[in-house]
Protein backbone atom coordinates (compact mmCIF):
# COMPACT_ATOMS: atom_id res chain seq x y z
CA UNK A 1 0.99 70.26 36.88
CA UNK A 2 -2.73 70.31 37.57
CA UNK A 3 -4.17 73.42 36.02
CA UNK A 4 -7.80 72.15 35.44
CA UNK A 5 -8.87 69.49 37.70
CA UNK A 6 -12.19 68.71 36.04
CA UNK A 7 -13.84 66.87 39.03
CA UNK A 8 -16.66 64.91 36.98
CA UNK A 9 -16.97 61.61 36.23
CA UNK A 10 -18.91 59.56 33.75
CA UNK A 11 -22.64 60.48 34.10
CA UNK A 12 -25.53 57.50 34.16
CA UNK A 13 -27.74 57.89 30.89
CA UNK A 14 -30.29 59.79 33.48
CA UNK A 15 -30.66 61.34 36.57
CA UNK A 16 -33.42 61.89 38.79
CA UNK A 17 -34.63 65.52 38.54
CA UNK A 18 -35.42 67.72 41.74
CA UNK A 19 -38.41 67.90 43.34
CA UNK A 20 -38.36 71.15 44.49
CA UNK A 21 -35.19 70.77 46.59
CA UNK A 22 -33.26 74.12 46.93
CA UNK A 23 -29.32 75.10 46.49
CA UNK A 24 -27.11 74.83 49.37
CA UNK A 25 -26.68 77.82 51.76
CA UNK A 26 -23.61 80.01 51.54
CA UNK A 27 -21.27 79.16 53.62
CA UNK A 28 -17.63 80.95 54.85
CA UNK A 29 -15.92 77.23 53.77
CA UNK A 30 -17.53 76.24 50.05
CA UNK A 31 -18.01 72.28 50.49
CA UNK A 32 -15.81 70.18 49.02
CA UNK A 33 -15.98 67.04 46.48
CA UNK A 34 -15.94 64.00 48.44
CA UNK A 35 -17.73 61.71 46.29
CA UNK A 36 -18.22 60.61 42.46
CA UNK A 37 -21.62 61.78 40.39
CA UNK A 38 -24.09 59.49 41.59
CA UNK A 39 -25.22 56.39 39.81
CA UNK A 40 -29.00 56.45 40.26
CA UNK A 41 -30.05 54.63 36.64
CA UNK A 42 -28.62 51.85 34.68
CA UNK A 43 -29.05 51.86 31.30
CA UNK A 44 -27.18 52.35 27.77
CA UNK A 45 -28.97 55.03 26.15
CA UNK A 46 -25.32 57.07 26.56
CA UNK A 47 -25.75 61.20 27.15
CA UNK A 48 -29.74 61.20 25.61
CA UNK A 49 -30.92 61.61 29.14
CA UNK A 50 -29.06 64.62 29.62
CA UNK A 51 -30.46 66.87 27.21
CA UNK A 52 -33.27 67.95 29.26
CA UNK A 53 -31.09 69.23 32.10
CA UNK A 54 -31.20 67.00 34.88
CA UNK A 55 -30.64 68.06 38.41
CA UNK A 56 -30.23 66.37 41.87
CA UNK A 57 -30.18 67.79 45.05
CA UNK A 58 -29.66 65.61 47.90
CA UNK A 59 -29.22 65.17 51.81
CA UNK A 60 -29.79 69.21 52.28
CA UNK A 61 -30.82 70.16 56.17
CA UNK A 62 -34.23 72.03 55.89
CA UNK A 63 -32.15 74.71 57.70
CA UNK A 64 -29.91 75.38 55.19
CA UNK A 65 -32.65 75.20 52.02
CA UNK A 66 -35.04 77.87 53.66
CA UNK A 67 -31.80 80.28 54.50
CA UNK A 68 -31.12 79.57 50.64
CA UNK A 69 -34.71 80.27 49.31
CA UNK A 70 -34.95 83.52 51.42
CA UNK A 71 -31.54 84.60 49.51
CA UNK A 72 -32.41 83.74 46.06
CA UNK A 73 -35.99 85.54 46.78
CA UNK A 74 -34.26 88.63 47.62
CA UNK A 75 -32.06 88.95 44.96
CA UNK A 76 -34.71 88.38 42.71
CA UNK A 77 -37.56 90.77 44.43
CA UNK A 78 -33.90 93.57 43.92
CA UNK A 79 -33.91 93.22 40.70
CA UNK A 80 -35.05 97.17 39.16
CA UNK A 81 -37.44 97.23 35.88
CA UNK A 82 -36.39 98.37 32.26
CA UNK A 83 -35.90 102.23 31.79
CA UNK A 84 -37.91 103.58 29.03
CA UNK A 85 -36.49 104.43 25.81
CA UNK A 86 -33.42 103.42 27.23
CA UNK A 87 -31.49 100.13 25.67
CA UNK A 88 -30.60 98.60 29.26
CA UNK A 89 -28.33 95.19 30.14
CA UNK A 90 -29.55 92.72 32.56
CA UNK A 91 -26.42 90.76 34.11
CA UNK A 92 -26.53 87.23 35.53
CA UNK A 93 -22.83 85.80 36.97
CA UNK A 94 -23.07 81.92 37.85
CA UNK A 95 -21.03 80.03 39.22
CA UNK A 96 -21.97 76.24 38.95
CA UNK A 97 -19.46 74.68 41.07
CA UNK A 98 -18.54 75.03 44.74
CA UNK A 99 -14.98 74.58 43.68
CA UNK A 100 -14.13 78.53 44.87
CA UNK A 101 -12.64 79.42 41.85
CA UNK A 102 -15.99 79.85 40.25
CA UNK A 103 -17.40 81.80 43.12
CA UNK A 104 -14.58 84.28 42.88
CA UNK A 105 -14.78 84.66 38.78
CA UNK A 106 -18.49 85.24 39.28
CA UNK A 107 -18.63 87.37 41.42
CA UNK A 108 -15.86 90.09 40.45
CA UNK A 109 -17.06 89.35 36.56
CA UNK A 110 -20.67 90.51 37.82
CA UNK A 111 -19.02 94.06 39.13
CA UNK A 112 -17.13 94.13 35.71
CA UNK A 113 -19.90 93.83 33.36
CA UNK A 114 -22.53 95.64 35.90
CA UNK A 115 -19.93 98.48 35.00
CA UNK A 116 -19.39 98.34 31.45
CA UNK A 117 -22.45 97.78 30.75
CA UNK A 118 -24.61 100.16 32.91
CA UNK A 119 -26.49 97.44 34.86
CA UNK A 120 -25.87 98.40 38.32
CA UNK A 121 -29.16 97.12 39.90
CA UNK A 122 -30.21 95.17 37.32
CA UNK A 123 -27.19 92.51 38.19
CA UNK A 124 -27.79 88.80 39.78
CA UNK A 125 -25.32 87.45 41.52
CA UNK A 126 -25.53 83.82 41.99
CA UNK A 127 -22.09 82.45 43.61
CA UNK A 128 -22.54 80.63 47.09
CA UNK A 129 -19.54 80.76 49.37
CA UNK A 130 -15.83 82.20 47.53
CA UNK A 131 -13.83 80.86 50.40
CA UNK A 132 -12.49 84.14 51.82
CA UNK A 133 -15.39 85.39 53.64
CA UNK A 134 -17.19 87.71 51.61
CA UNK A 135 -21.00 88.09 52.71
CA UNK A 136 -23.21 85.06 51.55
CA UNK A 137 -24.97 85.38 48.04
CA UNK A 138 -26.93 83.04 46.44
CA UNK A 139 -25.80 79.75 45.16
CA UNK A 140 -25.29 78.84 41.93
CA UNK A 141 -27.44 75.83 40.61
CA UNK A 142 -29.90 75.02 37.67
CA UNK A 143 -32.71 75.85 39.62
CA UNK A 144 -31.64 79.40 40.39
CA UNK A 145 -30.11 79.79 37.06
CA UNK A 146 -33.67 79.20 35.79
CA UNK A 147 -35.46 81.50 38.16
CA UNK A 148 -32.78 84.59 37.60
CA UNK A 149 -33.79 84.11 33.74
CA UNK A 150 -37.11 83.91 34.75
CA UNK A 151 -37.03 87.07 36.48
CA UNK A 152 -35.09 88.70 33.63
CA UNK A 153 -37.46 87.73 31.32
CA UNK A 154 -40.07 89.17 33.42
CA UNK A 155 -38.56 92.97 34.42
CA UNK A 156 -36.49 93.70 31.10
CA UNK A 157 -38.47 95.01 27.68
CA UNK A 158 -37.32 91.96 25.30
CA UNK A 159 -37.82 94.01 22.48
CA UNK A 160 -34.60 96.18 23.29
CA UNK A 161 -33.08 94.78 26.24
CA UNK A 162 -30.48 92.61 26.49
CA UNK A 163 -28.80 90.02 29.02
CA UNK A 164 -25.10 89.59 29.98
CA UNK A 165 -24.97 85.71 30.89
CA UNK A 166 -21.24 84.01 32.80
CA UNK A 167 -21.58 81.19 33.37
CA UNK A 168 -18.32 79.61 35.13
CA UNK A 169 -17.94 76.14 35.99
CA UNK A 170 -16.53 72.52 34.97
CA UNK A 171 -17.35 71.16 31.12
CA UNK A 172 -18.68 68.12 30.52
CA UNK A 173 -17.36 66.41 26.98
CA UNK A 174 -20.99 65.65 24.91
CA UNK A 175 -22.95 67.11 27.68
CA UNK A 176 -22.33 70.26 28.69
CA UNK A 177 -21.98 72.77 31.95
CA UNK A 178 -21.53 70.23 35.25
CA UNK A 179 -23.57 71.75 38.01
CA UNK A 180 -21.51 70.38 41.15
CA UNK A 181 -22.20 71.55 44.54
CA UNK A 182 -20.44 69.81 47.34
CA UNK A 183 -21.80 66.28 47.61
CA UNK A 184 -25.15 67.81 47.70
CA UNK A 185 -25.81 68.93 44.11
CA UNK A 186 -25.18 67.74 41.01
CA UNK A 187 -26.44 68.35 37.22
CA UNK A 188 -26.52 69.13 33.78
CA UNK A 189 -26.54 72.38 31.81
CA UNK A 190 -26.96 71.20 28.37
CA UNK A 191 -27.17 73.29 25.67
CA UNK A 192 -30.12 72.31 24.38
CA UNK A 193 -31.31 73.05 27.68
CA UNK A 194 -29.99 76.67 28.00
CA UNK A 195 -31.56 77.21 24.44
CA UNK A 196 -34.94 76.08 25.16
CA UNK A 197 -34.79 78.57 28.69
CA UNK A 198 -33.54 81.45 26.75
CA UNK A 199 -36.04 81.03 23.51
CA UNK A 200 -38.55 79.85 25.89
CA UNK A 201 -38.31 83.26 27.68
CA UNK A 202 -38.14 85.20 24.93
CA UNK A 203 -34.48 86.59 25.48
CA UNK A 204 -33.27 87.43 22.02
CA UNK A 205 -30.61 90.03 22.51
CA UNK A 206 -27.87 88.26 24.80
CA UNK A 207 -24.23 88.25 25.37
CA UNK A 208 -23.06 84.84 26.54
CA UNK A 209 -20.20 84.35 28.02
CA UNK A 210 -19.23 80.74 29.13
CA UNK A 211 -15.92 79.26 31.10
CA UNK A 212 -15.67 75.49 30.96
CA UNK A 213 -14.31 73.00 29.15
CA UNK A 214 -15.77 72.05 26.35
CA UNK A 215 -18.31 75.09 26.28
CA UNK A 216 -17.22 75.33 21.78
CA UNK A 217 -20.52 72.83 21.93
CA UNK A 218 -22.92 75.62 23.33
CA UNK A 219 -22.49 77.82 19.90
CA UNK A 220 -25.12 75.81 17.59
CA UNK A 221 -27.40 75.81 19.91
CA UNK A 222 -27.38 79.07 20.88
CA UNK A 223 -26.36 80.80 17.61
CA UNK A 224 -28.99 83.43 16.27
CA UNK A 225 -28.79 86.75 14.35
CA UNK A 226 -28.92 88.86 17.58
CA UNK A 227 -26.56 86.74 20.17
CA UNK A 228 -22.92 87.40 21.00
CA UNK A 229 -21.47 83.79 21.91
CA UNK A 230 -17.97 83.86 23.52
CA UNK A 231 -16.80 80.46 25.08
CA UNK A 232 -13.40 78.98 27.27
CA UNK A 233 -12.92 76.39 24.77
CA UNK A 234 -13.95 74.55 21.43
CA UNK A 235 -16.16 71.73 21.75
CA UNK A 236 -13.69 69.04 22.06
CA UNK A 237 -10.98 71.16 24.48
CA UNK A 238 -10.43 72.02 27.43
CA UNK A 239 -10.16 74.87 29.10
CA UNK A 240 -7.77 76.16 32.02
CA UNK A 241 -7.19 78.04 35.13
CA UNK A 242 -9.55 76.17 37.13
CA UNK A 243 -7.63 75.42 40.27
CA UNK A 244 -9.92 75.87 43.24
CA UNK A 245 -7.30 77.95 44.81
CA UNK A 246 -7.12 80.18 41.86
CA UNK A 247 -8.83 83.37 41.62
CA UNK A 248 -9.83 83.15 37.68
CA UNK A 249 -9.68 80.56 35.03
CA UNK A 250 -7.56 81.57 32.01
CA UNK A 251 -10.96 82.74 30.12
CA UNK A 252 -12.21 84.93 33.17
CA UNK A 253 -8.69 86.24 33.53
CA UNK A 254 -7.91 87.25 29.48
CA UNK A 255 -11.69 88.80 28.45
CA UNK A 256 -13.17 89.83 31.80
CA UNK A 257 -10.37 90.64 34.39
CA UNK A 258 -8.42 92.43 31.22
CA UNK A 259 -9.93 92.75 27.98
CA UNK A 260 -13.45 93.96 29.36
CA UNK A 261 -12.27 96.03 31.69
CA UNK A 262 -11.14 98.75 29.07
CA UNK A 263 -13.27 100.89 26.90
CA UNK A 264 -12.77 98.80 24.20
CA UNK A 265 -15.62 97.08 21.76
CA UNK A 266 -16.92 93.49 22.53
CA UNK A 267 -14.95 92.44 19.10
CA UNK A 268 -11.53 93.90 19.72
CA UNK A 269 -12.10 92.55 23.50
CA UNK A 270 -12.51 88.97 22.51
CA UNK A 271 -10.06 89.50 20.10
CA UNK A 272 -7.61 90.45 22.89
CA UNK A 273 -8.41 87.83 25.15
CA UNK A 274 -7.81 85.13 22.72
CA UNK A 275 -4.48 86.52 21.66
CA UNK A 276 -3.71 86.55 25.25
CA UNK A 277 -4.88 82.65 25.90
CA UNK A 278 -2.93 81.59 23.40
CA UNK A 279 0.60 83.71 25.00
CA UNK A 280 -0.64 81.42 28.05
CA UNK A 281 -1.26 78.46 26.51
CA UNK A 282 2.24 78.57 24.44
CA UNK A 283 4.47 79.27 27.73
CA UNK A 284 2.68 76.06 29.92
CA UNK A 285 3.09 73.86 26.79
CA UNK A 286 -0.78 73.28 26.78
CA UNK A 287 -3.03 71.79 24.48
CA UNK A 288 -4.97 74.91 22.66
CA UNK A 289 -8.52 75.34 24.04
CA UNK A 290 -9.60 77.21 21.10
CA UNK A 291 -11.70 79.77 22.41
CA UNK A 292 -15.10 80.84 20.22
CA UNK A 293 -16.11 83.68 19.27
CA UNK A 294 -19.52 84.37 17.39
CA UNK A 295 -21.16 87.75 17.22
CA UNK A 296 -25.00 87.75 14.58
CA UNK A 297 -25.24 90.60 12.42
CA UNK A 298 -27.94 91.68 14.40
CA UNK A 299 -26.06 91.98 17.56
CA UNK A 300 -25.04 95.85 16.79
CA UNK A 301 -28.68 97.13 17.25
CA UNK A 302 -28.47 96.38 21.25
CA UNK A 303 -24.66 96.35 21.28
CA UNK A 304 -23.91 99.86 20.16
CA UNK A 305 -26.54 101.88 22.51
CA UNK A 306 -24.60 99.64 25.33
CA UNK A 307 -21.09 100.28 24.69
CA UNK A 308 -21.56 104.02 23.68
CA UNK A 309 -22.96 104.32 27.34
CA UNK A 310 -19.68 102.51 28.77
CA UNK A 311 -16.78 104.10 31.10
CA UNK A 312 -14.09 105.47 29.32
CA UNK A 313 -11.76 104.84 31.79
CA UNK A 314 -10.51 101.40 32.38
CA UNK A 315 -9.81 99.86 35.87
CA UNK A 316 -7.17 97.76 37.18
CA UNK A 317 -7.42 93.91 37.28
CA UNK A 318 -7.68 92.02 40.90
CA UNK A 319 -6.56 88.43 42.12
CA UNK A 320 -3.66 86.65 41.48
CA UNK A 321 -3.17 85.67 37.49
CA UNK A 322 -4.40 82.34 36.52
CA UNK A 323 -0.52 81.72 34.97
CA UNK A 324 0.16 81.38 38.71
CA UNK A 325 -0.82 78.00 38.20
CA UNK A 326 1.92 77.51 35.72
CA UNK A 327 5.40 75.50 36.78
CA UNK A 328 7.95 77.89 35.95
């Protein structure tokens, strides 16, 4: 039974960062994993190097990085400013993997919470190729993780505003999110580096939202009085659903293909969606991921205004279940 084929391999104490190099274009085919992480430094200083966030891109056609730059620019330039007096979400969906999975999660997650949350034109998309021929979007990567935020940062009033972060993708044990594009991209979304972008920037009021293995080790960092913190798995778990061929993973499925999807509060969602993972999780036999949940006591100032603005009809999941993946 392969329900989570976690595609990453031991990563060198430290890898080269990129100079500038740009996320693959979208294609109709994502690119596949063809070879291991490479092994660019030697050394024994164990995970220390990856704190900072590394990223390598690698063997891109000039082609293919200038199609990608002109996408990323005009999602960002799309992007409308705050409404006054008005306590408005900013939504960023990322998928971090070319493994199609991700790029489907993202995607229909970023029409989900655009919805609930009131953020239509004030949503990023950033999801490559799904491998069913929907129209290009921008890829996922570190880089244009960084920019999006940037550009959040920029447009949104900090002082009320809030963002709605997915993030979708492999887990790394001790490290963190596993950017892994093809044979082209590869990287490290450590917490301490999502922390440092998100204080850095000045982004106080956030929903996070993370689906990888693993992603438990995101909450210390990223714990404060006015963040809501929901993640696949504990720290030392795994996760599951992540089948390229699948259309969720078991956390996208349970909190944003069901749970979010009805006019429900962010508490009794998560609250849903872990009750459901664990249904799942008993009837395959597997290991319990754990799933977090962490919501600051400050959380309700930006929170309620959101959620008393959100449909009060639900709408009807899409894609096949992730328990498709399970042997009957």
């Amino acid at each position: 039974m392969r329900l989570c084929q976690m595609r990453f391999w031991r990563v060198p104490a430290l890898l080269l960062a990129s100079l500038g190099a740009l996320p693959a274009v979208a294609q109709q085919q994502p690119p596949e994993h063809r070879t291991e992480w490479p092994g660019l430094v030697s050394g024994d200083s164990g995970i220390d190097g990856l704190e900072s966030g590394p990223e390598l891109q690698r063997g891109r056609s000039p082609q293919a990085m200038l199609a990608e730059q002109r996408r990323l620019t005009a999602a960002l330039a799309g992007l409308q400013p705050e409404r006054k007096g008005v306590v408005d979400a900013y939504v960023v969906s990322v998928a971090l993997d070319s493994d199609p999975v991700f790029a489907r999660e993202a995607r229909e997650s970023a029409r989900v919470l655009s919805r609930r949350y009131d953020a239509e034109g004030r949503s990023l998309v950033l999801a490559g190729a799904d491998g069913r021929g929907a129209p290009p979007m921008p890829a996922g990567s570190i880089t244009a993780l960084s920019l999006a935020l940037a550009r959040v940062a920029e447009v949104m009033d900090r002082k009320q505003d809030a963002l709605v972060l997915f993030v979708t993708a492999h887990g790394a044990p001790d490290a963190g999110i596993a950017y892994h594009d093809g044979d082209e991209g590869f990287g490290i979304l450590s917490p301490a580096r999502l922390a440092a972008m998100l204080d850095g920037l000045g982004i106080r009021n956030r929903l996070l939202l993370l689906s990888a293995c693993y992603s438990g080790a995101f909450v210390p960092r990223l714990l404060s009085d006015t963040s809501a913190i929901l993640t696949a798995a504990s720290a030392a778990r795994t996760s599951f659903g992540c089948r390229a061929e699948n259309d969720w993973t078991f956390f996208g499925d349970a909190l944003i293909n069901h749970a979010l999807r009805k006019p429900q509060p962010l508490a009794d969602a998560a609250a849903e969606a872990r009750q459901t993972i664990i249904g799942w999780e008993r009837a395959g036999r597997l290991d319990p991921s754990h799933p977090q949940v962490t919501i600051g006591d400050g959380v309700a100032s930006w929170l309620g205004p959101l959620e008393a603005r959100m449909p009060k009809a639900a709408t009807t999941p899409v894609g096949a279940p992730a328990t498709d993946a399970l042997e009957p």
